[in-house]
N, C-alpha and C. Protein backbone atom coordinates (compact mmCIF):
# COMPACT_ATOMS: atom_id res chain seq x y z
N UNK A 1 91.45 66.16 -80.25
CA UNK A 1 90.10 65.65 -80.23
C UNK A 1 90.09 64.13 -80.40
N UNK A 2 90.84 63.42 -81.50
CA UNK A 2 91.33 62.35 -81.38
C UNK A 2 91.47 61.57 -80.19
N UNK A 3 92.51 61.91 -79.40
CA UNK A 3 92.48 61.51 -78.26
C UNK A 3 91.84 61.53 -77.23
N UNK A 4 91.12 62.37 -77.16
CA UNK A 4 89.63 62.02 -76.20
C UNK A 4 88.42 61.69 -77.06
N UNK A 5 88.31 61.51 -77.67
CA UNK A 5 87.45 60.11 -78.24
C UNK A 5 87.76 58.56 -77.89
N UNK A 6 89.16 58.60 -78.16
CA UNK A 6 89.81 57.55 -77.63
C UNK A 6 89.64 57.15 -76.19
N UNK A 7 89.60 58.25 -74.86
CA UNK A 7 89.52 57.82 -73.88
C UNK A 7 88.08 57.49 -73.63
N UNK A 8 86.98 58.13 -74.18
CA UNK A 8 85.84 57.84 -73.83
C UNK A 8 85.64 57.21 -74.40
N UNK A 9 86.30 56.26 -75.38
CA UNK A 9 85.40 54.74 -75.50
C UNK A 9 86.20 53.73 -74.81
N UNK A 10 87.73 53.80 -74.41
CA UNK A 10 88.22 52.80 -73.54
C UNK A 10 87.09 52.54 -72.72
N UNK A 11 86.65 54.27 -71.52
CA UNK A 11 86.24 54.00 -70.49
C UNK A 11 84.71 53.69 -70.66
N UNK A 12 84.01 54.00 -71.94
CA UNK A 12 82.60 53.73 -72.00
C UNK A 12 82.95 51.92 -72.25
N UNK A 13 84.02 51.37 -72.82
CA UNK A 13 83.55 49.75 -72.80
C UNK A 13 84.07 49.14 -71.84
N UNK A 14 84.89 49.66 -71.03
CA UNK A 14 84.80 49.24 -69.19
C UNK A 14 83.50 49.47 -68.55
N UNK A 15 82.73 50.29 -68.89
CA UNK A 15 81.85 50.63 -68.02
C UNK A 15 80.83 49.23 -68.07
N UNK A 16 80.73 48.88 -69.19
CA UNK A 16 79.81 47.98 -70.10
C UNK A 16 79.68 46.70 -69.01
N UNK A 17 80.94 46.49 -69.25
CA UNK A 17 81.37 45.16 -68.45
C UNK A 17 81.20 44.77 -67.00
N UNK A 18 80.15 43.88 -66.66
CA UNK A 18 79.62 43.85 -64.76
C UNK A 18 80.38 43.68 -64.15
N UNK A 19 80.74 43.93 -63.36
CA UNK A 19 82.26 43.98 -62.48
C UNK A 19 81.50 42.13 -61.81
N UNK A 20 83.00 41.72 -61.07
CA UNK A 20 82.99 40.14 -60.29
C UNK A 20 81.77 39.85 -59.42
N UNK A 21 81.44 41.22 -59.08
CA UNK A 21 80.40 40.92 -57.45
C UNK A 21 79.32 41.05 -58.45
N UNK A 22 78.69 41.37 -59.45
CA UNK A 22 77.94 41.43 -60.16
C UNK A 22 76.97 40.43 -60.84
N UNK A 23 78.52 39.84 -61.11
CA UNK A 23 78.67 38.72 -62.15
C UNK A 23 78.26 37.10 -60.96
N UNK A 24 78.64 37.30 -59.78
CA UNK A 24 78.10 36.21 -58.69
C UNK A 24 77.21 36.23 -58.00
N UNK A 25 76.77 37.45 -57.75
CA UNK A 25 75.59 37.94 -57.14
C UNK A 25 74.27 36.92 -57.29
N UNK A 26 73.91 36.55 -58.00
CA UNK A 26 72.92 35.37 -58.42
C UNK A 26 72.86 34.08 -57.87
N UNK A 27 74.63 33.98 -58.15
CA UNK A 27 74.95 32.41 -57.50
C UNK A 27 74.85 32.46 -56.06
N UNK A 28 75.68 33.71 -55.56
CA UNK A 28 75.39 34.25 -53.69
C UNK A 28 74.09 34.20 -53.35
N UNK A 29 73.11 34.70 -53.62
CA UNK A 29 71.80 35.07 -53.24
C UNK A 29 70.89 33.35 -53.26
N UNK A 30 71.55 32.45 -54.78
CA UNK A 30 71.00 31.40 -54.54
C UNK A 30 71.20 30.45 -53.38
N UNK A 31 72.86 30.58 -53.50
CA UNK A 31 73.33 29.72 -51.94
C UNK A 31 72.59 30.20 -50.48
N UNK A 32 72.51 31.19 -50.44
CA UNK A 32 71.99 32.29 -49.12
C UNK A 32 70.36 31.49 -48.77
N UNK A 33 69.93 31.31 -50.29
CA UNK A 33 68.48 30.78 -49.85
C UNK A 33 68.34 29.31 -49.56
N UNK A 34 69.66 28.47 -50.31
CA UNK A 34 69.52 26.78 -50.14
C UNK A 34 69.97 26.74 -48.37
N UNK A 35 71.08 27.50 -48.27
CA UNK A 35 71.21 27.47 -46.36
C UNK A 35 70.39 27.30 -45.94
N UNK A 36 69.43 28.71 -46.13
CA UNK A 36 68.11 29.17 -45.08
C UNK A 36 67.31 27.86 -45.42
N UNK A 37 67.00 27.54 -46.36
CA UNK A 37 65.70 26.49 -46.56
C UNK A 37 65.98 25.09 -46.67
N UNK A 38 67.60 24.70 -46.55
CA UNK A 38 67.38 23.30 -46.54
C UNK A 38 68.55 23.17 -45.26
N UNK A 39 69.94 23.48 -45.15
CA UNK A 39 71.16 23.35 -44.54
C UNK A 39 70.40 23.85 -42.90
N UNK A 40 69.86 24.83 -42.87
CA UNK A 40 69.64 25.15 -41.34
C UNK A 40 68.47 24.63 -40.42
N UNK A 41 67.51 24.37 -41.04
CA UNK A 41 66.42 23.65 -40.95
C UNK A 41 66.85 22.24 -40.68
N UNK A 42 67.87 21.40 -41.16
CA UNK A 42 68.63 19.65 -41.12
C UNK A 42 69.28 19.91 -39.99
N UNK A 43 70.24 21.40 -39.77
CA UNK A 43 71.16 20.96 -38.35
C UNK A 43 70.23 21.24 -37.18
N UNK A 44 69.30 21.95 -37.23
CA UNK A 44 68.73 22.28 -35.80
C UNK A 44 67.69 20.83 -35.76
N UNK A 45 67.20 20.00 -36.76
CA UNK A 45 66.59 18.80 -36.48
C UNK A 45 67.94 18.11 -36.30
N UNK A 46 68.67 17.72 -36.53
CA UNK A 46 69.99 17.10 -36.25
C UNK A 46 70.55 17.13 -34.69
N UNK A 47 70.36 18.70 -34.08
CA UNK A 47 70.72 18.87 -33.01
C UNK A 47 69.28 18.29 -31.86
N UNK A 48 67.99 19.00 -32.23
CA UNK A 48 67.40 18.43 -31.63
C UNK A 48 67.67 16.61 -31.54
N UNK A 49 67.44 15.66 -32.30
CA UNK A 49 67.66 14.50 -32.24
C UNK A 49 68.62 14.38 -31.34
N UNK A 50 70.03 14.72 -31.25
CA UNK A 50 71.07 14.43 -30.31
C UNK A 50 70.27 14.53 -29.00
N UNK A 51 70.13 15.96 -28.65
CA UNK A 51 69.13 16.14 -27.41
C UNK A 51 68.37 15.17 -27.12
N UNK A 52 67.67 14.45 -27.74
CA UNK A 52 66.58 13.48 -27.61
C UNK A 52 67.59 12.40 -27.05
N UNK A 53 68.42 11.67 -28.00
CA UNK A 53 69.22 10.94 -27.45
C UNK A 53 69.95 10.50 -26.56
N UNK A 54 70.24 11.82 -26.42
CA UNK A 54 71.39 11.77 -25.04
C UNK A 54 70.49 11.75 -23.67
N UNK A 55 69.36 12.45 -23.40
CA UNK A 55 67.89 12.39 -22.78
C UNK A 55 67.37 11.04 -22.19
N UNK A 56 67.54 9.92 -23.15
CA UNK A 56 66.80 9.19 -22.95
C UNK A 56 66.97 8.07 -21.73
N UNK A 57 66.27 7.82 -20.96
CA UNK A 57 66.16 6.89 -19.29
C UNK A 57 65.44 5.82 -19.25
N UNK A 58 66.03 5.15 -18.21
CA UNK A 58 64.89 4.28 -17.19
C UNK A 58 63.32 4.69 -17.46
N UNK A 59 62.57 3.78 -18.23
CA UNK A 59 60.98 4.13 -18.06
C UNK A 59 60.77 5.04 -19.39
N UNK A 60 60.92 5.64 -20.29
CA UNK A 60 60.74 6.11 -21.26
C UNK A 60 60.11 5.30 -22.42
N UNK A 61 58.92 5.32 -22.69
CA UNK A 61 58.55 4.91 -24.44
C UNK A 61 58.87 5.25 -25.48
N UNK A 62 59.38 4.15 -26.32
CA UNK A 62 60.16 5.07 -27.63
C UNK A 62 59.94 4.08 -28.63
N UNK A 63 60.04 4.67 -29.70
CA UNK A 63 59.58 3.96 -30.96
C UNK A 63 60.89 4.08 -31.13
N UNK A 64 61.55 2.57 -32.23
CA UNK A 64 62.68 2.39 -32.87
C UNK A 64 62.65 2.88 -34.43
N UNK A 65 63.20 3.18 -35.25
CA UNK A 65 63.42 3.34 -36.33
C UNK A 65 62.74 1.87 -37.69
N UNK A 66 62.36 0.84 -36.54
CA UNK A 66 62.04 -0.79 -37.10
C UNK A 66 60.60 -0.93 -37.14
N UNK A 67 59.93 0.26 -36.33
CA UNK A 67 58.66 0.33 -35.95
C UNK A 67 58.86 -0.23 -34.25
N UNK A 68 59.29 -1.38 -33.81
CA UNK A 68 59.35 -1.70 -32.50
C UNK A 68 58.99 -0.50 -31.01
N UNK A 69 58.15 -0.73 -30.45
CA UNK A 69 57.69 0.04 -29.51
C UNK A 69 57.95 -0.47 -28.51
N UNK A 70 58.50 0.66 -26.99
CA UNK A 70 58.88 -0.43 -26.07
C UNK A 70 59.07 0.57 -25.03
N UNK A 71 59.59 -0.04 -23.81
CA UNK A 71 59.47 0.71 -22.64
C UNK A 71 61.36 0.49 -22.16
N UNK A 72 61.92 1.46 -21.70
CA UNK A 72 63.20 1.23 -21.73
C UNK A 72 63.39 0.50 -20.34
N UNK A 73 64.71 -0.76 -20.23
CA UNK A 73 64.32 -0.79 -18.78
C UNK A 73 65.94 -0.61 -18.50
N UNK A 74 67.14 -0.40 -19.51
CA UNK A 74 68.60 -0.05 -19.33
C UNK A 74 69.26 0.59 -20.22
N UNK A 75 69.51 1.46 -19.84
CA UNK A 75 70.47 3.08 -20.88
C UNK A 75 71.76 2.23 -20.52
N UNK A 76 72.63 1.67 -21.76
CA UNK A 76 74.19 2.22 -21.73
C UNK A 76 74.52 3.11 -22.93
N UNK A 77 76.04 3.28 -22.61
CA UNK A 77 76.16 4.37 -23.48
C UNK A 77 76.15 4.11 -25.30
N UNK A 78 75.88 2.81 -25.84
CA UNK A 78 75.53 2.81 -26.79
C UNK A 78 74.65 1.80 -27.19
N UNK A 79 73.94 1.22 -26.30
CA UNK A 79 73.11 0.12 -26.45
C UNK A 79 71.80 0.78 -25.29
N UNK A 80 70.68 0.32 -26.12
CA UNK A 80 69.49 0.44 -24.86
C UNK A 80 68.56 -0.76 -25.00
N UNK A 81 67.98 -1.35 -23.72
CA UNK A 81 67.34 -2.18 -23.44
C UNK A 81 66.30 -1.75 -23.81
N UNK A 82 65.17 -2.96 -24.50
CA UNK A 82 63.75 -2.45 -24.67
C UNK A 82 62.83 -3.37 -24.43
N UNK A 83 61.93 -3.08 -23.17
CA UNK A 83 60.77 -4.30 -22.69
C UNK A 83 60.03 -3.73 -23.65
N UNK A 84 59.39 -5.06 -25.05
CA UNK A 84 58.77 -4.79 -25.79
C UNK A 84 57.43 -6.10 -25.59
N UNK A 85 57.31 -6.86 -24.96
CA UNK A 85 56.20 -7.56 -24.39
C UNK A 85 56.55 -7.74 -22.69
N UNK A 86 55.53 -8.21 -22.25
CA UNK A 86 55.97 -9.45 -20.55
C UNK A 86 57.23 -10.10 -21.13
N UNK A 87 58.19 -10.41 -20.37
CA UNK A 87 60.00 -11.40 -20.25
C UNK A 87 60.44 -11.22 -21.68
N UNK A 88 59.74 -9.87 -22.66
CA UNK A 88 60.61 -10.19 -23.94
C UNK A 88 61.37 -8.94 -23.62
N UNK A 89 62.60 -8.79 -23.65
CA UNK A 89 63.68 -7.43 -23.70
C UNK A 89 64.75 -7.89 -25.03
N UNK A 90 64.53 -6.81 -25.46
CA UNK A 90 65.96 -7.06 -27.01
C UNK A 90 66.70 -5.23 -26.27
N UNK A 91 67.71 -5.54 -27.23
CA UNK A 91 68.67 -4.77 -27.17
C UNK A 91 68.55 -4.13 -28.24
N UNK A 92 69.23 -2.36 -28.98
CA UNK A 92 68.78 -1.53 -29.70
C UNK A 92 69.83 -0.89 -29.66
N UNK A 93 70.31 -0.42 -30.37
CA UNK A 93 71.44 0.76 -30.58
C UNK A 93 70.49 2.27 -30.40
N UNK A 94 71.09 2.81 -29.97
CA UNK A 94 70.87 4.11 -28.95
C UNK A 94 70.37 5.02 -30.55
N UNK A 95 71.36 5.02 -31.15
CA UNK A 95 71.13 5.69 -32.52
C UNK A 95 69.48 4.95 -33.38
N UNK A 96 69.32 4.09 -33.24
CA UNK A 96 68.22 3.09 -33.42
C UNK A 96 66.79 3.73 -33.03
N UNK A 97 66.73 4.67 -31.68
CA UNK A 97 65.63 5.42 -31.17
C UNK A 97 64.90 6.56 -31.96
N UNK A 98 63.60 6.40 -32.71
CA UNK A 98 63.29 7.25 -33.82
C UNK A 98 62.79 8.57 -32.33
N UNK A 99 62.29 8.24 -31.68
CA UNK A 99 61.41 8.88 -31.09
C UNK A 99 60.50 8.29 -29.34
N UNK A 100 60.73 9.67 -28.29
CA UNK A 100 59.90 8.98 -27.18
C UNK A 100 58.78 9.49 -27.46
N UNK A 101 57.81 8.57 -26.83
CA UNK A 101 56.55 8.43 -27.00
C UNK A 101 56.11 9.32 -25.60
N UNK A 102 55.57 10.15 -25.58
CA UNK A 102 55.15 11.04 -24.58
C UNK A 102 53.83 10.49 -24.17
N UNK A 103 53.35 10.11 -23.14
CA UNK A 103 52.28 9.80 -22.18
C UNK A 103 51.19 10.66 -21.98
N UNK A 104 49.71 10.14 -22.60
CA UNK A 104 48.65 10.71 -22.82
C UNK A 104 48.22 11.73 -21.39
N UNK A 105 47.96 12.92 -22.10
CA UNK A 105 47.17 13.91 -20.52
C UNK A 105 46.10 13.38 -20.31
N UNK A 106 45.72 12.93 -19.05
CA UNK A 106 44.48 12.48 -18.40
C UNK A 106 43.49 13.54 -18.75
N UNK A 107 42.28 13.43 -18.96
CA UNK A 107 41.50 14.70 -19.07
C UNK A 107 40.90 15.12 -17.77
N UNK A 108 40.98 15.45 -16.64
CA UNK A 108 40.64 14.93 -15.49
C UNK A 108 41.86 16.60 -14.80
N UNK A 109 42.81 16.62 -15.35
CA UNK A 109 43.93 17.11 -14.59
C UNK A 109 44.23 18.78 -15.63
């Protein structure tokens, strides 16, 4: 009798104890939600932006990151031209482009 008393409390204070997946489960479930709500949401704006970038042409309006607004009049591959008055053109790093400015719908059409 002794001895099974003995085994049922080895195995009743194993039981006690939360096993590893138990014991992380909290920390997993927290990471699972910082992905979803901050990590995946940054790369697909991340990716869009590239898209934008690589996109951009001859004749396009785009706002710079400086505020500067302008009309493109030369894409190279890491510099872009920007007619930002009549005979004023500066130069801009490609990465520099916050955003094109999309061209108002006529109401008419």
């Amino acid at each position: 009798m002794n001895l099974w008393m003995a085994l049922m409390a080895q195995t009743a204070g194993e039981a006690q104890q939360p096993g590893l997946l138990v014991s992380l489960l909290p920390f997993l479930i927290i990471l699972a939600i910082f992905y979803v709500l901050v990590i995946l949401p940054q790369s697909r704006a991340e990716k869009k932006r590239k898209e934008m970038l690589a996109a951009l042409k001859k004749g396009d309006r785009v706002v710079t990151v400086g505020g500067l607004i302008g009309l493109i009049t030369r894409v190279e591959q890491e510099v872009v031209s920007l007619r930002i008055a009549q005979d004023v053109v500066v130069k801009v790093e490609r990465d520099s482009v916050k955003r094109v400015i999309k061209p108002a719908q006529k109401s008419g059409q």
